[in-house]
C-alpha atoms as a PDB file:
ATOM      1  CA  UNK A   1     118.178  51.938 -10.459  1.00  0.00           C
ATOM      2  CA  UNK A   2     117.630  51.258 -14.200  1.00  0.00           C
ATOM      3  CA  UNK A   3     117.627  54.565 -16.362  1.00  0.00           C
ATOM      4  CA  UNK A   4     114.298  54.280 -18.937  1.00  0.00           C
ATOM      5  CA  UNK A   5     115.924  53.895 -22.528  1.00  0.00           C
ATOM      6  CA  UNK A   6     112.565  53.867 -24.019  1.00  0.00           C
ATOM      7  CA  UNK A   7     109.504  55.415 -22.866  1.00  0.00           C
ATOM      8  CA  UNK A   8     105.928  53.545 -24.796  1.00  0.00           C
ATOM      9  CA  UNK A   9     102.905  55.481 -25.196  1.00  0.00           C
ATOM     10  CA  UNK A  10      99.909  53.594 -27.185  1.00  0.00           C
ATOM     11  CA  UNK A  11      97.564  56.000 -29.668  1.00  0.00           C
ATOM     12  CA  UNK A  12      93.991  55.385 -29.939  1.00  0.00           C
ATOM     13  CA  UNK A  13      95.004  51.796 -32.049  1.00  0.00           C
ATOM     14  CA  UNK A  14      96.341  50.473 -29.068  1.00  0.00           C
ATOM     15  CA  UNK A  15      98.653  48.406 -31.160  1.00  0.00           C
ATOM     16  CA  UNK A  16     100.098  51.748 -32.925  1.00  0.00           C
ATOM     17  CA  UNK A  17     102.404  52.976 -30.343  1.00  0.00           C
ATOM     18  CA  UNK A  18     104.649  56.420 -29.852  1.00  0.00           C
ATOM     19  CA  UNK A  19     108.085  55.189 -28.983  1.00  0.00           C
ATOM     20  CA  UNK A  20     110.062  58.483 -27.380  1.00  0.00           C
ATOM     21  CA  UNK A  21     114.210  57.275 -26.349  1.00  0.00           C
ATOM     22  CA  UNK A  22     115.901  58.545 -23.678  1.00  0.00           C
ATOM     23  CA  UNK A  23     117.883  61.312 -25.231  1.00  0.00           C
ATOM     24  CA  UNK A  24     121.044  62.425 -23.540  1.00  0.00           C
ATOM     25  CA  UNK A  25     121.914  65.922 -24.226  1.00  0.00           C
ATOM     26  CA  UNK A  26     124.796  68.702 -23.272  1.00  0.00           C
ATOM     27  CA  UNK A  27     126.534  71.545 -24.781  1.00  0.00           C
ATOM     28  CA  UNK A  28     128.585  69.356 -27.329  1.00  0.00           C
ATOM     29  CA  UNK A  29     125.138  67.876 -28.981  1.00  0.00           C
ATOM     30  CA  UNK A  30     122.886  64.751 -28.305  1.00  0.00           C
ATOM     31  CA  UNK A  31     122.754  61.032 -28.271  1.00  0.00           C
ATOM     32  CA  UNK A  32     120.338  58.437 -28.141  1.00  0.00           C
ATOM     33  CA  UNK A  33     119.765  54.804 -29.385  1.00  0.00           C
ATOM     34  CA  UNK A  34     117.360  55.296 -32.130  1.00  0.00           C
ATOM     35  CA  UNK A  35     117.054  51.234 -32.544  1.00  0.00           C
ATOM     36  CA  UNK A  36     117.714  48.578 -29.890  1.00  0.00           C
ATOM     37  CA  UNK A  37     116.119  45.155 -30.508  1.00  0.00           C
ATOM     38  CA  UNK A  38     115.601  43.954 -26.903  1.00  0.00           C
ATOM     39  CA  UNK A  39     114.051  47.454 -26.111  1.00  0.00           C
ATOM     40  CA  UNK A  40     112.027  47.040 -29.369  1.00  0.00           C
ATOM     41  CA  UNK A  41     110.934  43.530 -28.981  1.00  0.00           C
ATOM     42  CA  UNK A  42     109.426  44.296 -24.952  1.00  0.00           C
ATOM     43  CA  UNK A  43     107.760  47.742 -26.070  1.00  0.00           C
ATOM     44  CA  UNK A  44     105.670  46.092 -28.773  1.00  0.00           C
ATOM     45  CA  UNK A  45     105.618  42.140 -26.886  1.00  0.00           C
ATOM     46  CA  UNK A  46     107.364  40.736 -29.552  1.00  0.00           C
ATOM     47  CA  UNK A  47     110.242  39.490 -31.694  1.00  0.00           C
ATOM     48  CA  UNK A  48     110.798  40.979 -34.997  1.00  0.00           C
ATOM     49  CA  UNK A  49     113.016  41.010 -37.805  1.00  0.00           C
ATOM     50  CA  UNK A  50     113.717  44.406 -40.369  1.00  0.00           C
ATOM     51  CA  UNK A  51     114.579  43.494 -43.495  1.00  0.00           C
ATOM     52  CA  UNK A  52     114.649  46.995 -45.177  1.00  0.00           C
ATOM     53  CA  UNK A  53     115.041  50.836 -43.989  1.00  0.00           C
ATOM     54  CA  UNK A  54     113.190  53.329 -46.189  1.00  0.00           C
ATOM     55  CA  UNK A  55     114.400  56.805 -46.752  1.00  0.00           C
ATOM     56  CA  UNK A  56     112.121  59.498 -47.859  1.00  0.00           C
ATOM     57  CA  UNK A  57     112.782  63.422 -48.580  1.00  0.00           C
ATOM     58  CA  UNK A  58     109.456  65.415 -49.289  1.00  0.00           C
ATOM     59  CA  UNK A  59     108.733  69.074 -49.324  1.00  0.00           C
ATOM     60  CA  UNK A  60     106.321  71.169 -47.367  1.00  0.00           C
ATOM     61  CA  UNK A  61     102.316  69.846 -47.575  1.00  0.00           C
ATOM     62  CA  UNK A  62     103.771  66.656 -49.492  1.00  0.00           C
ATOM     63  CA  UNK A  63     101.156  64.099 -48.530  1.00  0.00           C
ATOM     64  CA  UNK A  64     102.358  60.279 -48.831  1.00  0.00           C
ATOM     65  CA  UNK A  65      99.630  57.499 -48.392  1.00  0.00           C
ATOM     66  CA  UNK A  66      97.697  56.118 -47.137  1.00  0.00           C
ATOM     67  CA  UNK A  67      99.829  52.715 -48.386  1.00  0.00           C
ATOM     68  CA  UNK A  68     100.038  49.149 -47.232  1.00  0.00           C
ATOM     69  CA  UNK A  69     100.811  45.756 -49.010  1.00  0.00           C
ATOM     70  CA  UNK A  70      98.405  42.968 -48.522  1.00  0.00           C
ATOM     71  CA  UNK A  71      99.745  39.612 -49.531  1.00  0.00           C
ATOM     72  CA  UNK A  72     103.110  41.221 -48.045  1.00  0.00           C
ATOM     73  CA  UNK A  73     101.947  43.046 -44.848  1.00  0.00           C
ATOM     74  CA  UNK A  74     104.614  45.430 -43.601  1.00  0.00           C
ATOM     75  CA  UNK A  75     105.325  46.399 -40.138  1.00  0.00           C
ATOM     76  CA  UNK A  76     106.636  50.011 -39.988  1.00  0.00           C
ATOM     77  CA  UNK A  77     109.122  51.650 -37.367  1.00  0.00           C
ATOM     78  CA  UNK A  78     108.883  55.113 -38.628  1.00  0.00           C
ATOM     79  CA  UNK A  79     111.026  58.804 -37.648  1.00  0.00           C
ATOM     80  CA  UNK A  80     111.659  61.904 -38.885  1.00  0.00           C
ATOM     81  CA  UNK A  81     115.508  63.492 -38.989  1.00  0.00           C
ATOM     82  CA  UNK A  82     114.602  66.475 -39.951  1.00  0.00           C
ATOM     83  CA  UNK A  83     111.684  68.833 -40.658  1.00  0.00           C
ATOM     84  CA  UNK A  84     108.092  67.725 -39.023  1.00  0.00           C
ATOM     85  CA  UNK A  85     105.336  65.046 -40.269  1.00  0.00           C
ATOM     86  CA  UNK A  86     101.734  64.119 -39.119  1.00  0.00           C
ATOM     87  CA  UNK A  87     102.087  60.621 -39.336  1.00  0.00           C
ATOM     88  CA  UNK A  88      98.854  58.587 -39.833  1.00  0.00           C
ATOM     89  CA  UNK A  89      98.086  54.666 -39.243  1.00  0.00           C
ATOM     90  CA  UNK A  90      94.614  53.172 -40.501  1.00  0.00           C
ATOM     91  CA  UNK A  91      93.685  49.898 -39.119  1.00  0.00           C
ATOM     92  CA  UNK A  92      92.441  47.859 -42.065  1.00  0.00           C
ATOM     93  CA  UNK A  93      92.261  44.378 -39.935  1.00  0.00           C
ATOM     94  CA  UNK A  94      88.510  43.931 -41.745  1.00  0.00           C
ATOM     95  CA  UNK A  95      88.018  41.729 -37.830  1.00  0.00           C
ATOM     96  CA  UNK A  96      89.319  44.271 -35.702  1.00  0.00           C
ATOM     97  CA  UNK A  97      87.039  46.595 -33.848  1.00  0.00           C
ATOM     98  CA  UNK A  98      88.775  49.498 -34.947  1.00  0.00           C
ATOM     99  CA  UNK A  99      88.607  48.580 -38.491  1.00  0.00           C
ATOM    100  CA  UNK A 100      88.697  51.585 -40.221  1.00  0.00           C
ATOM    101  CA  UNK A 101      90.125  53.995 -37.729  1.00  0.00           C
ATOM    102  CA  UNK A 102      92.632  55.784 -36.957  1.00  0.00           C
ATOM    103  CA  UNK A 103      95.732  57.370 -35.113  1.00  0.00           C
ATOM    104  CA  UNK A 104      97.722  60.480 -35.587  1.00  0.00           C
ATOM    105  CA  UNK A 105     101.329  61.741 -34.157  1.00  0.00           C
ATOM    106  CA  UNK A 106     103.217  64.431 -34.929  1.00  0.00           C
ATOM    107  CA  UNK A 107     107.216  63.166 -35.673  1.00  0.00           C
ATOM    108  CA  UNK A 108     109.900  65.666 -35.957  1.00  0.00           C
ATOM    109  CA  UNK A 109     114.026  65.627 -35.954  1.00  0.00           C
ATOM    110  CA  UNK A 110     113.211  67.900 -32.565  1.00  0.00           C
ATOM    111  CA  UNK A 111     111.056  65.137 -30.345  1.00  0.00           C
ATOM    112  CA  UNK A 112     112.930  61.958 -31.658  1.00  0.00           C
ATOM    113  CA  UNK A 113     109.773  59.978 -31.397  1.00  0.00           C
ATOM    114  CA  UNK A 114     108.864  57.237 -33.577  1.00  0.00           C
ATOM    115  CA  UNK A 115     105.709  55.759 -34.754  1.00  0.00           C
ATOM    116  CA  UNK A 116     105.055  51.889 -34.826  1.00  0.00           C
ATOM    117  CA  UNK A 117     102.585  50.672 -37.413  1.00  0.00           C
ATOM    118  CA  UNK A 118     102.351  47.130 -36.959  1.00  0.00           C
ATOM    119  CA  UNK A 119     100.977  44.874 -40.043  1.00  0.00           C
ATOM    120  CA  UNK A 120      97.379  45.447 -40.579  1.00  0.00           C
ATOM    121  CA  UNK A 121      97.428  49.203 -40.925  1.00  0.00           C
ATOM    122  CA  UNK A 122      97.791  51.256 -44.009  1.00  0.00           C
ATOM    123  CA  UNK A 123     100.371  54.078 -43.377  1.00  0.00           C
ATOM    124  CA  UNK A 124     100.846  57.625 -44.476  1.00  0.00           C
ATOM    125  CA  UNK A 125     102.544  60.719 -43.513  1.00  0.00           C
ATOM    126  CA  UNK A 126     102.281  64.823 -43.861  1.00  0.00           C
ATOM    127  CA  UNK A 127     104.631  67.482 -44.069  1.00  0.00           C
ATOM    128  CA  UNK A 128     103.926  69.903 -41.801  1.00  0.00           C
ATOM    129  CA  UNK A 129     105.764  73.461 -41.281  1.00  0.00           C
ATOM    130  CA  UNK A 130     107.687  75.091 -43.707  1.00  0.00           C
ATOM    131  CA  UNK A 131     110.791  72.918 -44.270  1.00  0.00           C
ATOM    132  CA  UNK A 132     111.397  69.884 -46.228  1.00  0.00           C
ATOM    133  CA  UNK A 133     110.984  66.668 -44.180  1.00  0.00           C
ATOM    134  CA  UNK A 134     113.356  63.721 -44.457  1.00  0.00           C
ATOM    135  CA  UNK A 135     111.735  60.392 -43.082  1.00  0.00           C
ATOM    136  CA  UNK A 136     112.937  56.702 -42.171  1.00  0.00           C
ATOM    137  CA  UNK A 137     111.547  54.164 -41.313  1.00  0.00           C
ATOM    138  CA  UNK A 138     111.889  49.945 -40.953  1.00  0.00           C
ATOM    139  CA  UNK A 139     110.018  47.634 -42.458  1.00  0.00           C
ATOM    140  CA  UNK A 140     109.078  43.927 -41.494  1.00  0.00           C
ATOM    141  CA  UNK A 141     108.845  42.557 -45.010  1.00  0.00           C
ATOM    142  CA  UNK A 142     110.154  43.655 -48.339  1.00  0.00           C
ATOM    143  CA  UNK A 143     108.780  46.368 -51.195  1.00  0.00           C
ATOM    144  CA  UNK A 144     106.477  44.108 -53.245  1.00  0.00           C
ATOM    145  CA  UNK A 145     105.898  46.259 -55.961  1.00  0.00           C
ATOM    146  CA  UNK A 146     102.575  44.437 -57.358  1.00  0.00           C
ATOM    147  CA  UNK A 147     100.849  44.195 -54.028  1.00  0.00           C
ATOM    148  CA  UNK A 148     101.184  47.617 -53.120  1.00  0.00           C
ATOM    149  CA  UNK A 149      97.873  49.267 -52.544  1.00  0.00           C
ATOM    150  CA  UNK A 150      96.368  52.563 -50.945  1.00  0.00           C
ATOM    151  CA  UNK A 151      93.304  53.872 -49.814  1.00  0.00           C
ATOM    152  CA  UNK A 152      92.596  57.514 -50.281  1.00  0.00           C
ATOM    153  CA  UNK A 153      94.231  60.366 -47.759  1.00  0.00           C
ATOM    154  CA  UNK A 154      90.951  61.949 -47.664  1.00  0.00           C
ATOM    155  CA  UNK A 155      88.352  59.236 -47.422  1.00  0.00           C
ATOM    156  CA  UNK A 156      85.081  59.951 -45.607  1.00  0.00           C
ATOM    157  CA  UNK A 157      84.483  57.163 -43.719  1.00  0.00           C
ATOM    158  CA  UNK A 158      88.208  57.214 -42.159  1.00  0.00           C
ATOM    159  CA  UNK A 159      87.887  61.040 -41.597  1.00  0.00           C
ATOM    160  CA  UNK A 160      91.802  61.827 -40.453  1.00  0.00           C
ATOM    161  CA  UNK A 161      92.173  65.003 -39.697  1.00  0.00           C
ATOM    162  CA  UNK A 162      94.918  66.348 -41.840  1.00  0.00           C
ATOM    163  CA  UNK A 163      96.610  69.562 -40.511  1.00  0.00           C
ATOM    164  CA  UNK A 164      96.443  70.886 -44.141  1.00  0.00           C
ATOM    165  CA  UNK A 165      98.089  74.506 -45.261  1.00  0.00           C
ATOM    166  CA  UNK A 166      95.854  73.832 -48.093  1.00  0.00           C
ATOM    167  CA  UNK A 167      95.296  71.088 -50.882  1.00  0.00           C
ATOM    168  CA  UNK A 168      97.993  68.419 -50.160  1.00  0.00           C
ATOM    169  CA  UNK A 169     101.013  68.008 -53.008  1.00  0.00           C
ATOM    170  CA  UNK A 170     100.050  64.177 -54.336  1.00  0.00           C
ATOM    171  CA  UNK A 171     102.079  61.670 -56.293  1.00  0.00           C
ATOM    172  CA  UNK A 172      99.640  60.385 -58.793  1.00  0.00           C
ATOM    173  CA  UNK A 173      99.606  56.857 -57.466  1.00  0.00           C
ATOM    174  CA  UNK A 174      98.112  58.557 -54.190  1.00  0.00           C
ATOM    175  CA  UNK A 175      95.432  60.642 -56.575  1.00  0.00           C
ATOM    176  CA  UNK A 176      93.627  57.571 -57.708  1.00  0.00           C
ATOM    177  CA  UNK A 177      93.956  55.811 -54.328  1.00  0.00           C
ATOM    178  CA  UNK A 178      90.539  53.875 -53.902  1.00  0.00           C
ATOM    179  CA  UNK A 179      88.076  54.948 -51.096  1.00  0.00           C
ATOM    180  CA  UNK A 180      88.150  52.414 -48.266  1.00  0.00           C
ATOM    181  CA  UNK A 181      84.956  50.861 -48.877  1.00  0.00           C
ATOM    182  CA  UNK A 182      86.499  49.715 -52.233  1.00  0.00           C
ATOM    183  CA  UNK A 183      89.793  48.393 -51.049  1.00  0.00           C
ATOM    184  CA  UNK A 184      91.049  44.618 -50.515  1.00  0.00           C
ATOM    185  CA  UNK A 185      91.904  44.985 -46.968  1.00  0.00           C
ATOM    186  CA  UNK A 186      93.207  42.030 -44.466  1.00  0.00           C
ATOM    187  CA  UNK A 187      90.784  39.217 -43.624  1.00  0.00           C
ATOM    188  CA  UNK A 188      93.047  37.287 -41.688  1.00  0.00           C
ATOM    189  CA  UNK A 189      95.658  37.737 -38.753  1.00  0.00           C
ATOM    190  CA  UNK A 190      98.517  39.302 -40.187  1.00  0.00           C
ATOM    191  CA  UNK A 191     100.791  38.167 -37.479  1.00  0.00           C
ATOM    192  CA  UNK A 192     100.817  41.513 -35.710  1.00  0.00           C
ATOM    193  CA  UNK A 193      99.708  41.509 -31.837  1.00  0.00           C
END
């Protein structure tokens, strides 16, 4: 019998998937694989190559996002290792039919799940609770600092549904974010599934 190393769970962008590993646990600690490339590669029904892990730190109600690159599209394996996030994918494929939607999980250092955010989707992130968060995550293609873009966290016609303690803690790039209807988003395949 083959044990489950990786259990897949699509969100309402069926392309934006929960990804929860088996996590072996006993009264010395825990263990898991956080990253394994052939588990990877038939969860999401593809091959792909990480060029970069991102490391983030961010205190309580710090909102990041919504960001993507668009000549650069990034895929995005993302976690938490400590603290909680409401992490937040927006598909921006301009063809798709979910073109402007999107999908919401809740991350923590507690229920090891990840997030994939394939290319095509802007990504952003919460901190929820009252503890700092610290966040990694993958990416598919290298920080291109001039084609770095991001739609507004609390855009109208994207509606996510924030679970705010109040007004969110911004960076300033995030601030004057543009609303969607405003933003260059993808008019072509961007090589995701």
């Amino acid at each position: 019998m083959t044990k489950v190393r990786l259990q897949v769970t699509p969100t309402r962008l069926p392309e934006v998937l929960v990804l929860e590993p088996a996590v072996h646990e006993d009264a010395r600690g825990f263990f898991f694989e956080s990253f394994n490339a052939r588990d990877f590669a038939e969860a999401i029904g593809r091959d792909v190559t990480f060029v970069q892990d991102n490391h983030s730190r961010s205190m309580p109600n710090v909102l990041r996002g919504l960001h993507y690159q668009l000549r650069h599209p990034q895929g995005k394996l993302v976690r938490a290792i400590a603290g909680e996030i409401f992490d937040v994918a927006v598909d921006l494929r301009r063809a798709s039919p979910r073109f402007g939607q999107w999908a919401g999980v809740r991350l923590s250092a507690q229920n090891h799940r990840q997030l994939w955010v394939p290319e095509g989707f802007a990504h952003g992130f919460l901190v929820v609770g009252q503890q700092p968060a610290e966040v990694l995550y993958k990416t598919t293609d290298f920080w291109v600092a001039g084609d770095e873009r991001a739609v507004v966290w609390d855009d109208a016609d994207i509606g996510v549904a924030w679970p705010l303690a109040g007004p969110p803690l911004l960076s300033d790039k995030d601030a004057r974010a543009v609303a969607l209807r405003d933003a260059q988003v993808y008019d072509a395949p961007t090589g995701g599934r």
